[in-house]
N, C-alpha and C. Protein backbone atom coordinates (compact mmCIF):
# COMPACT_ATOMS: atom_id res chain seq x y z
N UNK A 1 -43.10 -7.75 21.30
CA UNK A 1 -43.20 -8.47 22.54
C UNK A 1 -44.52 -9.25 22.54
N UNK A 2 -44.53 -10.59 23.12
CA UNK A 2 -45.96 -11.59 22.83
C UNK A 2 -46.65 -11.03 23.62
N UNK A 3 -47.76 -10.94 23.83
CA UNK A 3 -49.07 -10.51 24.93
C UNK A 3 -48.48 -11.12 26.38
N UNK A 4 -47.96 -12.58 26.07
CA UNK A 4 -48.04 -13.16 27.40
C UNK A 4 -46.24 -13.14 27.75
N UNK A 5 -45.67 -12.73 27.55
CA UNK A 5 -43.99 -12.00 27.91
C UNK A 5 -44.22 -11.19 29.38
N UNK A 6 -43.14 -11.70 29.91
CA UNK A 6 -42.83 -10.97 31.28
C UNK A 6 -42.82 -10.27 31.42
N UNK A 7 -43.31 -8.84 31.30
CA UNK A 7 -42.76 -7.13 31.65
C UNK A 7 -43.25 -7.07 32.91
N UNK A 8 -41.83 -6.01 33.26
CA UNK A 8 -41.80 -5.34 34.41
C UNK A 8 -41.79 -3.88 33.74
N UNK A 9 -43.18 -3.22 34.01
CA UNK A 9 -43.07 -1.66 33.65
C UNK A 9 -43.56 -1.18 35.06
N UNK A 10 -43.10 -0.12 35.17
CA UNK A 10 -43.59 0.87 36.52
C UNK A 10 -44.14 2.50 35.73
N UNK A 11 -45.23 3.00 35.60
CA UNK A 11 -45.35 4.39 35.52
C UNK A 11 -45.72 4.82 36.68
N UNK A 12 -45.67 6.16 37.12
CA UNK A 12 -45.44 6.70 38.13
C UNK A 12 -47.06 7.32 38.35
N UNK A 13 -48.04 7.27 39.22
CA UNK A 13 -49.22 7.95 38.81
C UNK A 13 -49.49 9.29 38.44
N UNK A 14 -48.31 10.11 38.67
CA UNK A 14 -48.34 11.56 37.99
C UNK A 14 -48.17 11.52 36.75
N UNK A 15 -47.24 10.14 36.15
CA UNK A 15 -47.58 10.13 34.82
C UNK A 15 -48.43 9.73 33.99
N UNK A 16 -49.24 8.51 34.58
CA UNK A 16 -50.41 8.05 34.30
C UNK A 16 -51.46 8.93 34.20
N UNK A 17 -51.68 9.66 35.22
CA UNK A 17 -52.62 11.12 35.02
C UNK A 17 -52.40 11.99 33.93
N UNK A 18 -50.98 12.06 33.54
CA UNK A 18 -51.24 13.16 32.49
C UNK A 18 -51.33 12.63 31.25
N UNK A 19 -51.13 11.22 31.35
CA UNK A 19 -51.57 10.10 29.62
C UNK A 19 -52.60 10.23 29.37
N UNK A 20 -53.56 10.08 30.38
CA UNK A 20 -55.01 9.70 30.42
C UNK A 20 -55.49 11.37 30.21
N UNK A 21 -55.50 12.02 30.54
CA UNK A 21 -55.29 13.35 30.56
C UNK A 21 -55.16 14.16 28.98
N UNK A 22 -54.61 13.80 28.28
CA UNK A 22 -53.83 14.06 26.90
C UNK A 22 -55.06 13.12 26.27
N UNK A 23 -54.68 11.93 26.71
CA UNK A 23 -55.64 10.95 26.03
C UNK A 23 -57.05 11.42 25.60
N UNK A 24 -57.70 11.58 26.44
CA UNK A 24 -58.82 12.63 26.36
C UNK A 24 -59.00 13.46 25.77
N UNK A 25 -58.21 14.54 26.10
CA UNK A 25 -57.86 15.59 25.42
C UNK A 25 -57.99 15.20 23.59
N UNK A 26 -57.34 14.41 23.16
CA UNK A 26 -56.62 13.88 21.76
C UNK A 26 -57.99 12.66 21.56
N UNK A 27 -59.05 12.17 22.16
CA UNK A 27 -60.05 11.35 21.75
C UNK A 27 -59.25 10.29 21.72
N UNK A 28 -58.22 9.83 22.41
CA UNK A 28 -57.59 8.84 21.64
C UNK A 28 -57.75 7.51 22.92
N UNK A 29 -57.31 6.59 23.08
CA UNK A 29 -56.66 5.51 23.91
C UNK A 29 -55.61 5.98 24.55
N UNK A 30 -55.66 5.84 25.89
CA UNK A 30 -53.69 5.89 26.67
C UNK A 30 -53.18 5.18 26.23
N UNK A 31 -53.14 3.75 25.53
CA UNK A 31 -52.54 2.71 25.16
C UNK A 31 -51.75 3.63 24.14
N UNK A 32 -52.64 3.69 23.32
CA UNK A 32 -52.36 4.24 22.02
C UNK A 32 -51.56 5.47 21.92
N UNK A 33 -51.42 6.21 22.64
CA UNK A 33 -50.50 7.14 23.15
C UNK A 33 -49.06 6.92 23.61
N UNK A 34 -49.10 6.02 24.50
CA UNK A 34 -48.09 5.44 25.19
C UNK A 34 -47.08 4.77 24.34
N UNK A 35 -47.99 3.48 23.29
CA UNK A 35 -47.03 3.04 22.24
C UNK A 35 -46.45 3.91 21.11
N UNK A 36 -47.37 5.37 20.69
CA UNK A 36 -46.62 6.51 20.07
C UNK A 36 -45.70 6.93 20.57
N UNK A 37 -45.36 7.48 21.58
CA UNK A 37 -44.25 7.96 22.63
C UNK A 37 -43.48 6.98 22.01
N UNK A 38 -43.52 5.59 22.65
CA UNK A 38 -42.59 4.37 22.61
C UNK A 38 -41.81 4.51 21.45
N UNK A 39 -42.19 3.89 20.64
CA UNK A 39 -42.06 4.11 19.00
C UNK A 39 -41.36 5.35 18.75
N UNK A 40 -41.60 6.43 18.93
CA UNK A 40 -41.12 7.89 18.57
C UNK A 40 -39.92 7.86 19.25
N UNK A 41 -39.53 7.35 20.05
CA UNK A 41 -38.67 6.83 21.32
C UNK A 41 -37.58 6.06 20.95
N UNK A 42 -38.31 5.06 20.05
CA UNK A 42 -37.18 4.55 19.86
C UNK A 42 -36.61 4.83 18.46
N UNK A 43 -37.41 5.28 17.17
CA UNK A 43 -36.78 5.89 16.00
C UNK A 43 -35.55 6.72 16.64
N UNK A 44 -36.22 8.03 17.17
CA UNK A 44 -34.76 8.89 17.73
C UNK A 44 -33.51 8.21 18.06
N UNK A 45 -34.08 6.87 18.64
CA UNK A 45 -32.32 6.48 19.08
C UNK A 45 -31.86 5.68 17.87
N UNK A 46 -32.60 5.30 17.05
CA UNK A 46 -31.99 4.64 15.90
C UNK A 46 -31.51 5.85 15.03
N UNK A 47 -31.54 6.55 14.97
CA UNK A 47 -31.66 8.40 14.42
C UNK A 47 -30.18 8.83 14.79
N UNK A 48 -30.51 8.80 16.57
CA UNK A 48 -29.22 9.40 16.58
C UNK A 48 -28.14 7.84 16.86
N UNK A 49 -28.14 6.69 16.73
CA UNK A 49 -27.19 5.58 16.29
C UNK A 49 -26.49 6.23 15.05
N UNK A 50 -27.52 6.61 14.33
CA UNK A 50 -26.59 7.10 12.88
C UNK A 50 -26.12 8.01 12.44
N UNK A 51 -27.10 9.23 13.26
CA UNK A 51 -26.23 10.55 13.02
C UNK A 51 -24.71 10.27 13.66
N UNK A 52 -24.34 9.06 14.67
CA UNK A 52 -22.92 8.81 15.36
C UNK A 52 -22.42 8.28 14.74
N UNK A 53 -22.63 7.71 13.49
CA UNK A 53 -22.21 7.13 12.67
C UNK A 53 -21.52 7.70 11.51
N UNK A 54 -22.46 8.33 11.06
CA UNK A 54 -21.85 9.62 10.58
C UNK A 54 -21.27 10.49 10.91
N UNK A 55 -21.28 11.20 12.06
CA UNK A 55 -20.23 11.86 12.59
C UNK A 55 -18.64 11.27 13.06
N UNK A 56 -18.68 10.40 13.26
CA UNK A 56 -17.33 9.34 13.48
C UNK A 56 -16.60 9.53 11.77
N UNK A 57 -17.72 8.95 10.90
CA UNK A 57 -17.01 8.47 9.62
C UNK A 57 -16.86 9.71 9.30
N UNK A 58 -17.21 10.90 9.13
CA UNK A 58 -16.60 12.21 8.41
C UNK A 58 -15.44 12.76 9.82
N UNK A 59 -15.60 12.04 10.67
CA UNK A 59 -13.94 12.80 11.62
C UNK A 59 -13.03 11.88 11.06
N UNK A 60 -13.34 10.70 10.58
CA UNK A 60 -12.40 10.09 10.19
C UNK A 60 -11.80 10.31 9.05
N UNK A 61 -12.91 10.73 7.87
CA UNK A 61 -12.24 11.02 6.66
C UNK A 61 -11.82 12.57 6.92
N UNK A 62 -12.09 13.51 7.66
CA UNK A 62 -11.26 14.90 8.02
C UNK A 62 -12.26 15.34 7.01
N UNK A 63 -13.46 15.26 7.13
CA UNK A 63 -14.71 16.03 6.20
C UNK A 63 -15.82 16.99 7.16
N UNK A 64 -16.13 18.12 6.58
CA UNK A 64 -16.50 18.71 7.58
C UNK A 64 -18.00 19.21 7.11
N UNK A 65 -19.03 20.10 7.43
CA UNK A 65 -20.11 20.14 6.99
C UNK A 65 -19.72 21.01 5.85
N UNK A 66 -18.91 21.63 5.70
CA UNK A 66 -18.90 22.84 4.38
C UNK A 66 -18.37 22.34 3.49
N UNK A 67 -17.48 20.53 3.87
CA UNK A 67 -17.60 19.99 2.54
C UNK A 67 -18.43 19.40 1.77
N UNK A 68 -19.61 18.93 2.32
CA UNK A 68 -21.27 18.49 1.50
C UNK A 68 -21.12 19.11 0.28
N UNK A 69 -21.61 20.07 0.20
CA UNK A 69 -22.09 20.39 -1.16
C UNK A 69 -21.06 20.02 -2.55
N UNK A 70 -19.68 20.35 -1.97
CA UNK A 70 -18.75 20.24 -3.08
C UNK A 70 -18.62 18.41 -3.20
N UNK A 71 -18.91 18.08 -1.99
CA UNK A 71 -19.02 16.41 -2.79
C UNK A 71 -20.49 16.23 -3.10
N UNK A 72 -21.19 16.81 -3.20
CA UNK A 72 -22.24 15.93 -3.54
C UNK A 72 -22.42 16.70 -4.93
N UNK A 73 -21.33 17.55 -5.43
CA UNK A 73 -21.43 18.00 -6.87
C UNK A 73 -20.62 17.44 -7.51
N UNK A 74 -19.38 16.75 -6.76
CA UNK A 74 -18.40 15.92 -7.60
C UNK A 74 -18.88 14.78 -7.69
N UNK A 75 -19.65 14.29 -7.01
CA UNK A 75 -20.12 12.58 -6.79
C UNK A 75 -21.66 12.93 -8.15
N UNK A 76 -22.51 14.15 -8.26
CA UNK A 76 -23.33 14.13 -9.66
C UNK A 76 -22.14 14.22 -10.73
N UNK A 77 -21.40 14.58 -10.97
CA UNK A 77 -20.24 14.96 -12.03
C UNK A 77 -20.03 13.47 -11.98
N UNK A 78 -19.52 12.67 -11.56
CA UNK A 78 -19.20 11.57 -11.59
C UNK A 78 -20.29 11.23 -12.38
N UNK A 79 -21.42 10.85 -12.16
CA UNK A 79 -22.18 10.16 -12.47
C UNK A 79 -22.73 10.35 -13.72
N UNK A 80 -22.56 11.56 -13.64
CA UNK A 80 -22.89 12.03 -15.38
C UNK A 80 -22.15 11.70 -16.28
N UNK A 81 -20.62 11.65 -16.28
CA UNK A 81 -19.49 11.51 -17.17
C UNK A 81 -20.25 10.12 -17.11
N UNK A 82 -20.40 8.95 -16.56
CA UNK A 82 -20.46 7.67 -16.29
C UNK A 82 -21.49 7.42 -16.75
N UNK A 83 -22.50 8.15 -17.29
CA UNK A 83 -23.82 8.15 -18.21
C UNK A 83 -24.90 7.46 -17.09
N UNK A 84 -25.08 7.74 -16.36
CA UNK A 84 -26.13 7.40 -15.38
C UNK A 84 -27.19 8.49 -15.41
């Protein structure tokens, strides 16, 4: 986002108190805190985008967690016959 971009953010001052609060605590910046949260914030949802992704594509192929291991020993077998 550019410095000079429109945001509309609202924190609540009970939450602001406990940033600044932590902040301290941690020697750090609230800024700098706030954009960790953010960030951490938003990996997870890219995280779980894909764990849904994966869970869709193994309901679809009718694969379940106790089949992992046996494919991921047929898929090295593969690869070996195939000289990789």
């Amino acid at each position: 986002m550019k410095p000079d971009a429109d945001t509309d953010l609202t924190i609540p001052p009970a939450l602001v108190a406990a940033i600044q609060a932590a902040a301290e605590e941690e020697h750090r910046a609230p800024g700098d805190l706030v954009r960790e949260a953010l960030e951490r914030t938003m990996e997870d949802r890219e995280w779980n985008r894909i764990f849904a992704y994966g869970d869709a594509r193994a309901k679809a192929l009718g694969l379940t967690e106790e089949d992992v291991p046996r494919l991921i020993a047929e898929h090295r077998q593969e690869k070996r016959q195939a000289g990789e």
